[in-house]
PDB file of N, CA and C in Angstrom:
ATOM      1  N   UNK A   1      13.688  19.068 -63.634  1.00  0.00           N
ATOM      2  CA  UNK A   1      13.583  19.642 -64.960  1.00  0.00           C
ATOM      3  C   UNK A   1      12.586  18.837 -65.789  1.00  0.00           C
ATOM      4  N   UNK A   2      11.440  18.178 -65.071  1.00  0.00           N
ATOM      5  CA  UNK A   2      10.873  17.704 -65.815  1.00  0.00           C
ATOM      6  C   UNK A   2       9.559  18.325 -66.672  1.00  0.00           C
ATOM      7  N   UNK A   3       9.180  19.755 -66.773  1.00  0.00           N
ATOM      8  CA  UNK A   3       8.110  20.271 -67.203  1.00  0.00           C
ATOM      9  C   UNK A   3       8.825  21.700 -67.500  1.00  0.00           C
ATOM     10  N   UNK A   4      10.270  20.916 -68.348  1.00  0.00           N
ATOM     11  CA  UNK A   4      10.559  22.333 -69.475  1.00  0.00           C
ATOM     12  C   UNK A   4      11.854  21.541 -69.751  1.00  0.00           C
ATOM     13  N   UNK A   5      12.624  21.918 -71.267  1.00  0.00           N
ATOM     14  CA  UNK A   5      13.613  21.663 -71.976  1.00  0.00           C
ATOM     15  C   UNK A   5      14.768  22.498 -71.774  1.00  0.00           C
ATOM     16  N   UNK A   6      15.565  22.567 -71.994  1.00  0.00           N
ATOM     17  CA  UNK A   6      16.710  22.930 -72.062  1.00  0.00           C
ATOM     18  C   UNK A   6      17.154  23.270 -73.539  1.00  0.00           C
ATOM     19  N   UNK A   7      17.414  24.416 -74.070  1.00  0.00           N
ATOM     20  CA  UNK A   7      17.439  25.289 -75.297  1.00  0.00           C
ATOM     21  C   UNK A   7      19.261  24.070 -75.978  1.00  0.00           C
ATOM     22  N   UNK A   8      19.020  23.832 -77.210  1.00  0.00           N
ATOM     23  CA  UNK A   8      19.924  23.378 -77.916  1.00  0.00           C
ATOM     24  C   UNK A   8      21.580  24.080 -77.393  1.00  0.00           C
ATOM     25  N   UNK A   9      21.050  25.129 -77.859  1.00  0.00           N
ATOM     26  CA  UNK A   9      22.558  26.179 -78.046  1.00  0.00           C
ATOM     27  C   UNK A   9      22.770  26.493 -76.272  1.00  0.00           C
ATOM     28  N   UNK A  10      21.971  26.202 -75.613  1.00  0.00           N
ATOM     29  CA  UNK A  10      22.462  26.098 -74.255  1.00  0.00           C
ATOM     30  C   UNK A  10      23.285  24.570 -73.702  1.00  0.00           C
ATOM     31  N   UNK A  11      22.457  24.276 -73.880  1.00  0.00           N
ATOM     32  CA  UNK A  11      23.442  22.585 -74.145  1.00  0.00           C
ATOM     33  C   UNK A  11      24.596  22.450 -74.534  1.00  0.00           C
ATOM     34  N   UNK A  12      24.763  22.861 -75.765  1.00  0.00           N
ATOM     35  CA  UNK A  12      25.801  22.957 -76.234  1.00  0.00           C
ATOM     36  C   UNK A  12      27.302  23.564 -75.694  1.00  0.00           C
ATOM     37  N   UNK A  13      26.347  25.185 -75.411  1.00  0.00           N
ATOM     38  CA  UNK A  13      27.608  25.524 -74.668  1.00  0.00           C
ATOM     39  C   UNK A  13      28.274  25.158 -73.461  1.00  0.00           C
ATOM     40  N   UNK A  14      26.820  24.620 -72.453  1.00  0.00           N
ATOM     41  CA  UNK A  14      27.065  24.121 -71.425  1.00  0.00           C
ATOM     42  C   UNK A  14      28.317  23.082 -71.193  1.00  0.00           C
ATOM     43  N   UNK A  15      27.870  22.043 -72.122  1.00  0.00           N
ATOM     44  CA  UNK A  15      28.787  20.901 -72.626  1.00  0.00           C
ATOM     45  C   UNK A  15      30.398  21.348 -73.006  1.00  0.00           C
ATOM     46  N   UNK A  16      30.383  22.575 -73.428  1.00  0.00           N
ATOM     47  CA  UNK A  16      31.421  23.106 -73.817  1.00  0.00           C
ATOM     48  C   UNK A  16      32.472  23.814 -72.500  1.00  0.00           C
ATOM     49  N   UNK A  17      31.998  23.888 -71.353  1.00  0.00           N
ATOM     50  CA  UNK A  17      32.570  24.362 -70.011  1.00  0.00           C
ATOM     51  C   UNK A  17      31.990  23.368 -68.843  1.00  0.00           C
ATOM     52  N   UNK A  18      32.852  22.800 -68.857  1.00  0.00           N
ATOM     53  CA  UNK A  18      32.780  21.339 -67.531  1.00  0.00           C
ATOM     54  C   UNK A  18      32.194  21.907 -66.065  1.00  0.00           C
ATOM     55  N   UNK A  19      33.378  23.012 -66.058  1.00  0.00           N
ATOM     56  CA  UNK A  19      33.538  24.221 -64.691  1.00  0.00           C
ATOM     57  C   UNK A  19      31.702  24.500 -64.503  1.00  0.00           C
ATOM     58  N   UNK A  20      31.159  25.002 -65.802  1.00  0.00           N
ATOM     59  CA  UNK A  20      29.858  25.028 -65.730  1.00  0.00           C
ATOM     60  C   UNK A  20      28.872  24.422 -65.369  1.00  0.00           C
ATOM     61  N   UNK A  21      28.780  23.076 -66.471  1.00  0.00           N
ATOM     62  CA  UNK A  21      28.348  22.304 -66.049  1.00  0.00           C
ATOM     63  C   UNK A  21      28.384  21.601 -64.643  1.00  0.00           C
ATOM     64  N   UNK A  22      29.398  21.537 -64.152  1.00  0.00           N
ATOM     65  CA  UNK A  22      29.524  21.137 -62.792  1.00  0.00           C
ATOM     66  C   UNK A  22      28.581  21.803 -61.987  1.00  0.00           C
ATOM     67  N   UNK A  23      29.222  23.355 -62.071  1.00  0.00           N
ATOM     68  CA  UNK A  23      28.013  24.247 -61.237  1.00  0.00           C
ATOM     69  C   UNK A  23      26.407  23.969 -61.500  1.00  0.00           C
ATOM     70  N   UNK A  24      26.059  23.958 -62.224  1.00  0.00           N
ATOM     71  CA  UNK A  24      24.800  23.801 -62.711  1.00  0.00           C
ATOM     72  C   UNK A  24      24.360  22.505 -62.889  1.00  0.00           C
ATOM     73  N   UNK A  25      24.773  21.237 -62.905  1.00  0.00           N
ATOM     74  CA  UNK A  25      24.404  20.373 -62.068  1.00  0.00           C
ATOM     75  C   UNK A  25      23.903  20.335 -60.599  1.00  0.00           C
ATOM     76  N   UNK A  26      24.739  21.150 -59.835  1.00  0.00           N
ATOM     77  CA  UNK A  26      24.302  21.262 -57.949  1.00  0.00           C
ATOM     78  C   UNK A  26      23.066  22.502 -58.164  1.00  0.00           C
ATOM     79  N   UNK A  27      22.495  22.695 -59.070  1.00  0.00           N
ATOM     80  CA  UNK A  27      21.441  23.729 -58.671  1.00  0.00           C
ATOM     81  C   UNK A  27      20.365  22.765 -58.636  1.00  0.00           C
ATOM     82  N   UNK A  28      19.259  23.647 -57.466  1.00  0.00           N
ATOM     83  CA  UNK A  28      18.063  22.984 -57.963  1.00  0.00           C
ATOM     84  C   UNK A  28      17.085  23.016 -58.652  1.00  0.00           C
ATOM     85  N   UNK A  29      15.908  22.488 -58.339  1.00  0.00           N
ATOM     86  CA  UNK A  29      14.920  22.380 -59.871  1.00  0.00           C
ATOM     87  C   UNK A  29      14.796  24.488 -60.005  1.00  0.00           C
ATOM     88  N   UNK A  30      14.100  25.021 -58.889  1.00  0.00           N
ATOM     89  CA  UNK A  30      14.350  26.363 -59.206  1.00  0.00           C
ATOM     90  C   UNK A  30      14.984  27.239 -60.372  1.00  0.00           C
ATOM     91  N   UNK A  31      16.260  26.840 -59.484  1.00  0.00           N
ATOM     92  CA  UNK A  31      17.796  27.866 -59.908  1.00  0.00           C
ATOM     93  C   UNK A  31      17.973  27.193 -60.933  1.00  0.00           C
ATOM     94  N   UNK A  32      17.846  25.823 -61.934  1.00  0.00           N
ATOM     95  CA  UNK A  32      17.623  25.599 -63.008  1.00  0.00           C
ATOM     96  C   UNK A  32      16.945  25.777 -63.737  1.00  0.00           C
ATOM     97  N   UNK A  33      15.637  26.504 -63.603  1.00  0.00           N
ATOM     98  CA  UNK A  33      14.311  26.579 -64.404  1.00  0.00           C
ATOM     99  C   UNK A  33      15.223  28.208 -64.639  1.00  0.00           C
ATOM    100  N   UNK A  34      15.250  28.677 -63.692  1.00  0.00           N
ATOM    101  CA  UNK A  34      15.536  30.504 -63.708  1.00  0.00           C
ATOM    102  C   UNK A  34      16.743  30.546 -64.882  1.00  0.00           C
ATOM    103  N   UNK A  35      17.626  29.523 -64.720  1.00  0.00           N
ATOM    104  CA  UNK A  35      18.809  29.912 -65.796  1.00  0.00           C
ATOM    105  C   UNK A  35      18.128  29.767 -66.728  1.00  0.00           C
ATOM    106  N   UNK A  36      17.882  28.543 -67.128  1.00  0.00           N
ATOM    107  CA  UNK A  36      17.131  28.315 -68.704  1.00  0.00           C
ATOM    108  C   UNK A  36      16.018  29.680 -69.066  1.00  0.00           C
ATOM    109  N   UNK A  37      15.297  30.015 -68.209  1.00  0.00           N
ATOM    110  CA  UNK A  37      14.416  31.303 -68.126  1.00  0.00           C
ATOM    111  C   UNK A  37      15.157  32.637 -69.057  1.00  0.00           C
ATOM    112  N   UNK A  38      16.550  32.531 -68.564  1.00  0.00           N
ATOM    113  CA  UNK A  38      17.556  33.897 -69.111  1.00  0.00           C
ATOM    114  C   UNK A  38      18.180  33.481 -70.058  1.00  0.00           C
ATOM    115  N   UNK A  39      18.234  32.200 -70.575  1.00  0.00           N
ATOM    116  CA  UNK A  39      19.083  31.981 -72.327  1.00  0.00           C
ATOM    117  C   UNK A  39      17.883  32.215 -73.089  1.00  0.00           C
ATOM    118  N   UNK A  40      16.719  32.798 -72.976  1.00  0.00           N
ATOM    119  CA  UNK A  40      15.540  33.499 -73.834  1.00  0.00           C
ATOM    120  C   UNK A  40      16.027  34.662 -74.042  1.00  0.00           C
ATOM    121  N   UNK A  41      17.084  35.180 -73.424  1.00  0.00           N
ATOM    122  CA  UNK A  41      16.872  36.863 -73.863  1.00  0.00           C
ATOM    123  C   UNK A  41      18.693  37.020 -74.711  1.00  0.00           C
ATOM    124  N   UNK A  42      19.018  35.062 -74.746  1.00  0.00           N
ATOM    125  CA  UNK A  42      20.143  35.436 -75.327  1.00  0.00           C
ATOM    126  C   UNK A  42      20.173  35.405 -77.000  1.00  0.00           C
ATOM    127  N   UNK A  43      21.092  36.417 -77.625  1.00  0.00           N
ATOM    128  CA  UNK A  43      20.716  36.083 -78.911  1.00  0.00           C
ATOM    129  C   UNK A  43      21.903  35.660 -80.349  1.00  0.00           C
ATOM    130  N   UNK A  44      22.632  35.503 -79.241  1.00  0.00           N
ATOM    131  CA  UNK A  44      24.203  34.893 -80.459  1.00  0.00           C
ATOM    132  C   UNK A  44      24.958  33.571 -79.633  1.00  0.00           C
ATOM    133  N   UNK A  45      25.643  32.664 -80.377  1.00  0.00           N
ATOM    134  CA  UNK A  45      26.459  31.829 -79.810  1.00  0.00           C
ATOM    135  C   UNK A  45      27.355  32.368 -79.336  1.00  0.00           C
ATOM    136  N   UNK A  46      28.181  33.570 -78.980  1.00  0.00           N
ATOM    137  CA  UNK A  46      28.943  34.408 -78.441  1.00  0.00           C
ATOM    138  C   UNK A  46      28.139  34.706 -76.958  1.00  0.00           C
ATOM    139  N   UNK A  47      26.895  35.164 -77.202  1.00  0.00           N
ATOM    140  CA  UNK A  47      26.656  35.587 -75.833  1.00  0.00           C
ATOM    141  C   UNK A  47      26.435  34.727 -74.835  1.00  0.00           C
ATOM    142  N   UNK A  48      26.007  33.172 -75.665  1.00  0.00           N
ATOM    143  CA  UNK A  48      25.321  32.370 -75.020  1.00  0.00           C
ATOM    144  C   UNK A  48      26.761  31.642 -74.246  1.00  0.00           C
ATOM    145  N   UNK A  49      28.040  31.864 -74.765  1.00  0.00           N
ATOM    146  CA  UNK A  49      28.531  31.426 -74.313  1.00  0.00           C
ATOM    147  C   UNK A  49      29.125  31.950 -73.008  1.00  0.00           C
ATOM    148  N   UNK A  50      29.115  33.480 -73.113  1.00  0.00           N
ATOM    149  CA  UNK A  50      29.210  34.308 -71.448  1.00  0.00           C
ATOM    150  C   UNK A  50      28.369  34.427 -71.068  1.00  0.00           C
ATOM    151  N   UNK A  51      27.515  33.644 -71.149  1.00  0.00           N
ATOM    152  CA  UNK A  51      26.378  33.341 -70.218  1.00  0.00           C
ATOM    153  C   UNK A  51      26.744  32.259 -69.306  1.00  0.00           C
ATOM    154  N   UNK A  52      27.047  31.275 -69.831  1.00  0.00           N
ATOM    155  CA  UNK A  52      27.260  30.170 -69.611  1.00  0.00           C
ATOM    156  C   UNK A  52      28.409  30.042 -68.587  1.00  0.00           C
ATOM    157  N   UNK A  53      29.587  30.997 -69.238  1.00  0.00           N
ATOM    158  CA  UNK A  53      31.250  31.328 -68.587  1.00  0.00           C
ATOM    159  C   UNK A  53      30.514  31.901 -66.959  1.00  0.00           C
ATOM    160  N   UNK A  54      30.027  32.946 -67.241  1.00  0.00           N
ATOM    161  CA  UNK A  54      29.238  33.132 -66.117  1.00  0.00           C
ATOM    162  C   UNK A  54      28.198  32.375 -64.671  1.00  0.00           C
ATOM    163  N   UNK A  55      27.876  31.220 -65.300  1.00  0.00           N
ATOM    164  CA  UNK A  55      27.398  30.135 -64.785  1.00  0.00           C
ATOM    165  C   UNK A  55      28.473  29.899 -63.766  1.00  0.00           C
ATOM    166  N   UNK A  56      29.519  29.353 -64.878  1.00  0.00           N
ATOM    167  CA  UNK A  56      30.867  28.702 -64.216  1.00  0.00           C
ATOM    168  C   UNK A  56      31.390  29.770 -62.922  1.00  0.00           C
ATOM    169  N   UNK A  57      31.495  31.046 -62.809  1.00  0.00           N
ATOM    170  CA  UNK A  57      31.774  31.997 -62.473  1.00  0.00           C
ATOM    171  C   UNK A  57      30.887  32.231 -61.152  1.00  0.00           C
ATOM    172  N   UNK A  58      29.998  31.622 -61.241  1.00  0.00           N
ATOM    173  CA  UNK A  58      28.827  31.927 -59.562  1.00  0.00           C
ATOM    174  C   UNK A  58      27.784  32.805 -60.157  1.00  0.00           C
ATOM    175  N   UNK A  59      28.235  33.848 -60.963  1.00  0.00           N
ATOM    176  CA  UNK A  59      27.310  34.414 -61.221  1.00  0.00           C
ATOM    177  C   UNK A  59      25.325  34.183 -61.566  1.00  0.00           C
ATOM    178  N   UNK A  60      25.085  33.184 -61.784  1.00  0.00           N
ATOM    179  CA  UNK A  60      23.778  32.724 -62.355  1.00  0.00           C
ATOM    180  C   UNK A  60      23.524  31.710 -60.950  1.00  0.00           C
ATOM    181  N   UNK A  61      22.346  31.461 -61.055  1.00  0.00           N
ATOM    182  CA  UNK A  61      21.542  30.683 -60.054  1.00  0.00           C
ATOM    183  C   UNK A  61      21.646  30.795 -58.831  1.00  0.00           C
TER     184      UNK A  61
END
């Protein structure tokens, strides 16, 4: 992840679901660039957060 950031309110929520974070720790540089890629098209702290639930879920990466 060194040639891109990670969005605030993604962080945040991330931080906010361990289950998530866990998952998304074991991705690689890829499947990490691609998630961060799709919290661009998110547009409330609500969504960002079933985004995220979703992470946890398998769904993403």
């Amino acid at each position: 992840m060194k040639d891109y950031e990670m969005p605030i309110g993604f962080s945040m929520a991330l931080a906010q679901n361990p289950q998530a974070m866990e998952k998304f720790s074991t991705f690689d540089e890829e499947q990490k660039k691609r998630v961060i890629r799709g919290t661009h098209s998110v547009n409330s702290r609500e969504e960002m957060h079933r985004y995220v639930d979703s992470i946890a879920k398998g769904a993403k990466g």
